[in-house]
C-alpha atoms as a PDB file:
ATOM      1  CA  UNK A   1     -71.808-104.530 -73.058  1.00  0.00           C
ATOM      2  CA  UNK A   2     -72.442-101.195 -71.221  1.00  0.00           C
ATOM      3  CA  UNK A   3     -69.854-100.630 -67.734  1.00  0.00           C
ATOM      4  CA  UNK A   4     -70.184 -96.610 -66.964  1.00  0.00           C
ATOM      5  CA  UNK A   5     -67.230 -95.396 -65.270  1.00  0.00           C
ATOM      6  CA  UNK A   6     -68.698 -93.661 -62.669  1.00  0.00           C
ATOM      7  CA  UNK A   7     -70.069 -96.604 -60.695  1.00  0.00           C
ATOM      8  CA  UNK A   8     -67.826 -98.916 -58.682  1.00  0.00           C
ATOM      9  CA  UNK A   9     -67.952-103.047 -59.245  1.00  0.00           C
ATOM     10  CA  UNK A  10     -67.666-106.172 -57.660  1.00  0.00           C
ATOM     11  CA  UNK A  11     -65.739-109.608 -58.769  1.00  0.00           C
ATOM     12  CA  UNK A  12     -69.018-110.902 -57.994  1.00  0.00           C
ATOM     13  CA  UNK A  13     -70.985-108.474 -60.847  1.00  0.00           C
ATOM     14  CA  UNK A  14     -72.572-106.477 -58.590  1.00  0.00           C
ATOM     15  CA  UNK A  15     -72.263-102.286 -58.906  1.00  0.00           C
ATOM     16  CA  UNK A  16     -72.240 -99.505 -56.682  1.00  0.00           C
ATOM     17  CA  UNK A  17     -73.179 -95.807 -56.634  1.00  0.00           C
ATOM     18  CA  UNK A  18     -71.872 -93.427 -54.069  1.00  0.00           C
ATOM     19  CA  UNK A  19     -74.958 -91.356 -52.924  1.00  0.00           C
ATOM     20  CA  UNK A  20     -73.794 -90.465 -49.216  1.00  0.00           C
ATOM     21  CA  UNK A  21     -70.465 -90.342 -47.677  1.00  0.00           C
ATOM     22  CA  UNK A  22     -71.215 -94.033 -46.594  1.00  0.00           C
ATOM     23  CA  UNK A  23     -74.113 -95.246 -48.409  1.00  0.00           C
ATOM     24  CA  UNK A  24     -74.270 -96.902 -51.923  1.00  0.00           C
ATOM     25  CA  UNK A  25     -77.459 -98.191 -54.235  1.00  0.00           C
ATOM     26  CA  UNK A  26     -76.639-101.764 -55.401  1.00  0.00           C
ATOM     27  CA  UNK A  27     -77.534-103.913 -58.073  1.00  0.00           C
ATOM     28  CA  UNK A  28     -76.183-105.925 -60.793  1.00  0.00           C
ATOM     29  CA  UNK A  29     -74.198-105.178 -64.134  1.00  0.00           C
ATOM     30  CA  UNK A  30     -75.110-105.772 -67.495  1.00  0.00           C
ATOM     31  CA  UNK A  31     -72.729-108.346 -67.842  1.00  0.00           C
ATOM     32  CA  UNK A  32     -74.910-110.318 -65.279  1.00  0.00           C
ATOM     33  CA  UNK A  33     -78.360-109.646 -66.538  1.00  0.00           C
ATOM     34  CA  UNK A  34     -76.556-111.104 -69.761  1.00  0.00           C
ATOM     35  CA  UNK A  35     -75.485-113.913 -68.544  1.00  0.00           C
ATOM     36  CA  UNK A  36     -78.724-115.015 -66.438  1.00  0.00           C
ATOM     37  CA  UNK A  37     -81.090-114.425 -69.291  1.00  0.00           C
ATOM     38  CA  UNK A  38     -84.581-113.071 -68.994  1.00  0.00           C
ATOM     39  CA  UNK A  39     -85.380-111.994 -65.409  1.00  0.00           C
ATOM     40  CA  UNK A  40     -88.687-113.691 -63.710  1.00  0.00           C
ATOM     41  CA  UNK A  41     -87.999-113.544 -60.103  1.00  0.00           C
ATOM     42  CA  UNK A  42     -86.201-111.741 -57.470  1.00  0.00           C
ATOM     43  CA  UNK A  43     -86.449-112.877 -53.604  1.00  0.00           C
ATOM     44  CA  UNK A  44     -84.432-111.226 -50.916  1.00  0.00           C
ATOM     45  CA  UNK A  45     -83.282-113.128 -47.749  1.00  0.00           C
ATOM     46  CA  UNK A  46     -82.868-109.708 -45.983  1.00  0.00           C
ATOM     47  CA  UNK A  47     -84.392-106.686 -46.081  1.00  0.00           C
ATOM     48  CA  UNK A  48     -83.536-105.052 -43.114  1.00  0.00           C
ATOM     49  CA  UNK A  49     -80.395-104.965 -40.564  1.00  0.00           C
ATOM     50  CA  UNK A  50     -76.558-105.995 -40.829  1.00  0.00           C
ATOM     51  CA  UNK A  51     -75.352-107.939 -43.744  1.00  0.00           C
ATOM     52  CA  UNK A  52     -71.460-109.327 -43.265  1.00  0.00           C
ATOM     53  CA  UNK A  53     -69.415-110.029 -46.105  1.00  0.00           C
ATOM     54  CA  UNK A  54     -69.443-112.787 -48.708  1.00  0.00           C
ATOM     55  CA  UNK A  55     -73.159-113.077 -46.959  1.00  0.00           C
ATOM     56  CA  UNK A  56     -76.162-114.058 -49.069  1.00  0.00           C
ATOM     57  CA  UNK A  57     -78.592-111.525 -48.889  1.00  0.00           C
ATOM     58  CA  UNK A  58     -81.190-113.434 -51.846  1.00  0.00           C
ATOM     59  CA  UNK A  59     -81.288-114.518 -55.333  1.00  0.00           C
ATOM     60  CA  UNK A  60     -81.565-113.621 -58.776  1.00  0.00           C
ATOM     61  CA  UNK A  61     -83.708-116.578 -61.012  1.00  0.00           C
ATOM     62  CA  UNK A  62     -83.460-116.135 -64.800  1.00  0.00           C
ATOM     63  CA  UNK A  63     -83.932-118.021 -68.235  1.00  0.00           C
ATOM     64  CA  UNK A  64     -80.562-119.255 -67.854  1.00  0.00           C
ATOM     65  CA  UNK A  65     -79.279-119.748 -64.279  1.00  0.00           C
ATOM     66  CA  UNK A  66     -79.560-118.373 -60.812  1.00  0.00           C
ATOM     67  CA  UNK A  67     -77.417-115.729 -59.327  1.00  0.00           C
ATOM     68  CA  UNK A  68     -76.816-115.588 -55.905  1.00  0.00           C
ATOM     69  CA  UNK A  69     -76.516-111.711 -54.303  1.00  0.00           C
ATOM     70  CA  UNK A  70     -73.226-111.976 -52.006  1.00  0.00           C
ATOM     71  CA  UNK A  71     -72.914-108.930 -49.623  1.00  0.00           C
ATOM     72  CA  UNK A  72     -69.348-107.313 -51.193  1.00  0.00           C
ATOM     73  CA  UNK A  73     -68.639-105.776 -47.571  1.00  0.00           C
ATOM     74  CA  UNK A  74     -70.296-105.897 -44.111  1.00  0.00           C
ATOM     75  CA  UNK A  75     -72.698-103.424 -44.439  1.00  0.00           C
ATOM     76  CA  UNK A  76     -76.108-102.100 -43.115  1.00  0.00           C
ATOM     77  CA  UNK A  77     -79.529-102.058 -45.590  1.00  0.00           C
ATOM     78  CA  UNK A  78     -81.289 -98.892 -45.290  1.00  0.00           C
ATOM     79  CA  UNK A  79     -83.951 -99.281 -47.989  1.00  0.00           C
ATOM     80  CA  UNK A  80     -85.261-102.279 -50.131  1.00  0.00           C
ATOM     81  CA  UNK A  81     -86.528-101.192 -53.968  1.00  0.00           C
ATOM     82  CA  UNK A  82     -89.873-103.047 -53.300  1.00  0.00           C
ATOM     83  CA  UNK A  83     -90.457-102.149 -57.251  1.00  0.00           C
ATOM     84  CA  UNK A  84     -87.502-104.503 -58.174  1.00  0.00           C
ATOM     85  CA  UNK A  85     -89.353-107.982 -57.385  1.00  0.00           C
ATOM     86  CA  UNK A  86     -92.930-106.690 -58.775  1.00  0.00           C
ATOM     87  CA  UNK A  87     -91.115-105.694 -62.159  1.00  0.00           C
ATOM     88  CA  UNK A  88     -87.648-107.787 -61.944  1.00  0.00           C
ATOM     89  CA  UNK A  89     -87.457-107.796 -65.758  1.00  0.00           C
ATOM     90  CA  UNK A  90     -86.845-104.356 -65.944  1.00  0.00           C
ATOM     91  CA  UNK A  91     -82.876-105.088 -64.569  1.00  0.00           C
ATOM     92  CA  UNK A  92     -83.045-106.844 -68.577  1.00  0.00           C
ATOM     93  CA  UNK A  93     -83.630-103.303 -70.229  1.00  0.00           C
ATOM     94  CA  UNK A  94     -81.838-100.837 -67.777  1.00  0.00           C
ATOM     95  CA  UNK A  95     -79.874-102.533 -64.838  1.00  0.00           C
ATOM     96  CA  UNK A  96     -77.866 -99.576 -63.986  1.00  0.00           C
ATOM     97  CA  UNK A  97     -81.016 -97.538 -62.901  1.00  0.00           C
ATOM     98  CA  UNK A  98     -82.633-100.940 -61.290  1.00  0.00           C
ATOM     99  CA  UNK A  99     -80.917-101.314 -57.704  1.00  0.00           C
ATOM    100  CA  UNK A 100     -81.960-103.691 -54.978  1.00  0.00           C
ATOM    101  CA  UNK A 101     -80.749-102.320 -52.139  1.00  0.00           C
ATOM    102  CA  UNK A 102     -79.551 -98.918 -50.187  1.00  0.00           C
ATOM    103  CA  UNK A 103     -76.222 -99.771 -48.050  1.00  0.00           C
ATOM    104  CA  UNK A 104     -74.691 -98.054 -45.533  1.00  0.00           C
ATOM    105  CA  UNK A 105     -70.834 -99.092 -45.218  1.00  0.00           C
ATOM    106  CA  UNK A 106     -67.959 -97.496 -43.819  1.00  0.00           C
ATOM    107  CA  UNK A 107     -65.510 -98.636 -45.922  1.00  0.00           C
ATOM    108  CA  UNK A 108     -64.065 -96.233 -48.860  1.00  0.00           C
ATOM    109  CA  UNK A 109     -64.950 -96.779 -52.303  1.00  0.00           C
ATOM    110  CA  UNK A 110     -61.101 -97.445 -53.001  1.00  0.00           C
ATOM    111  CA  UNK A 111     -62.048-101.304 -51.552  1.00  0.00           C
ATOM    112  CA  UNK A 112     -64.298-102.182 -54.326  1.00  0.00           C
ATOM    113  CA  UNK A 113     -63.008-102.516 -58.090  1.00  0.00           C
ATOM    114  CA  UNK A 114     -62.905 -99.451 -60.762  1.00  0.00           C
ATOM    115  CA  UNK A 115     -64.535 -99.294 -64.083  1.00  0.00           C
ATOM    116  CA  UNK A 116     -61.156-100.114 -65.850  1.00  0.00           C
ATOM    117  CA  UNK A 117     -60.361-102.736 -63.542  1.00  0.00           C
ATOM    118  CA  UNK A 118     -63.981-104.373 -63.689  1.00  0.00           C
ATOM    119  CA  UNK A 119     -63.652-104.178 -67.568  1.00  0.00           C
ATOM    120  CA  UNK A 120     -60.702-106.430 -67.532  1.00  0.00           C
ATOM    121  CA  UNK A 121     -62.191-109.158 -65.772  1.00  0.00           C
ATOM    122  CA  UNK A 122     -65.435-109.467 -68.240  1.00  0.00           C
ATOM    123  CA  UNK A 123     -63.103-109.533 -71.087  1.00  0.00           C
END
């Protein structure tokens, strides 16, 4: 199972890469394409404006169950990988270079879980 330590994570199996002072991609961790199974659709309840926390903002259907996306933070989309839902079994083969969204947040990276402390709770 691949976590790389310079992403942040979510109790919810989501990961995050700093790219701005306040924006983050998004997507989900290997962990999670594992445990949903072969990827056939992606549909996004939002793709534009202010998400709030614990918020669903769409879901994941796979060979083996359905993940819900929960917004980790309240936070603002600023882009929507449109190349995600016409491919979505490409998160299967490389889901750390497969995000859904762009967020803007203003909250520090310090809120959202560490590579060590994300690797204890898939253990």
């Amino acid at each position: 199972m691949i976590v790389l330590k310079n992403f942040y994570y979510t109790e919810n199996h989501l990961w995050l890469r700093k790219i701005g002072i306040y924006d983050f991609c998004i997507g989900i961790t290997d962990f999670a394409q594992k445990e949903i199974g072969e990827i056939h659709l992606i549909e996004f309840n939002k793709k534009q404006g202010v998400i709030r926390k614990g918020e669903s903002w769409g879901s994941i259907y796979g060979i083996n169950k359905t993940f819900q996306l929960i917004a980790p933070c309240d936070c603002k989309i600023i882009e929507v990988n449109q190349n995600i839902t016409i491919k979505p079994s490409h998160i299967n083969t490389d889901p750390y270079n497969c995000w859904f969204f762009i967020l803007s947040t203003n909250i520090s990276a310090g809120d959202f879980l560490t590579y060590e402390e994300y690797t204890q709770i898939i253990k």
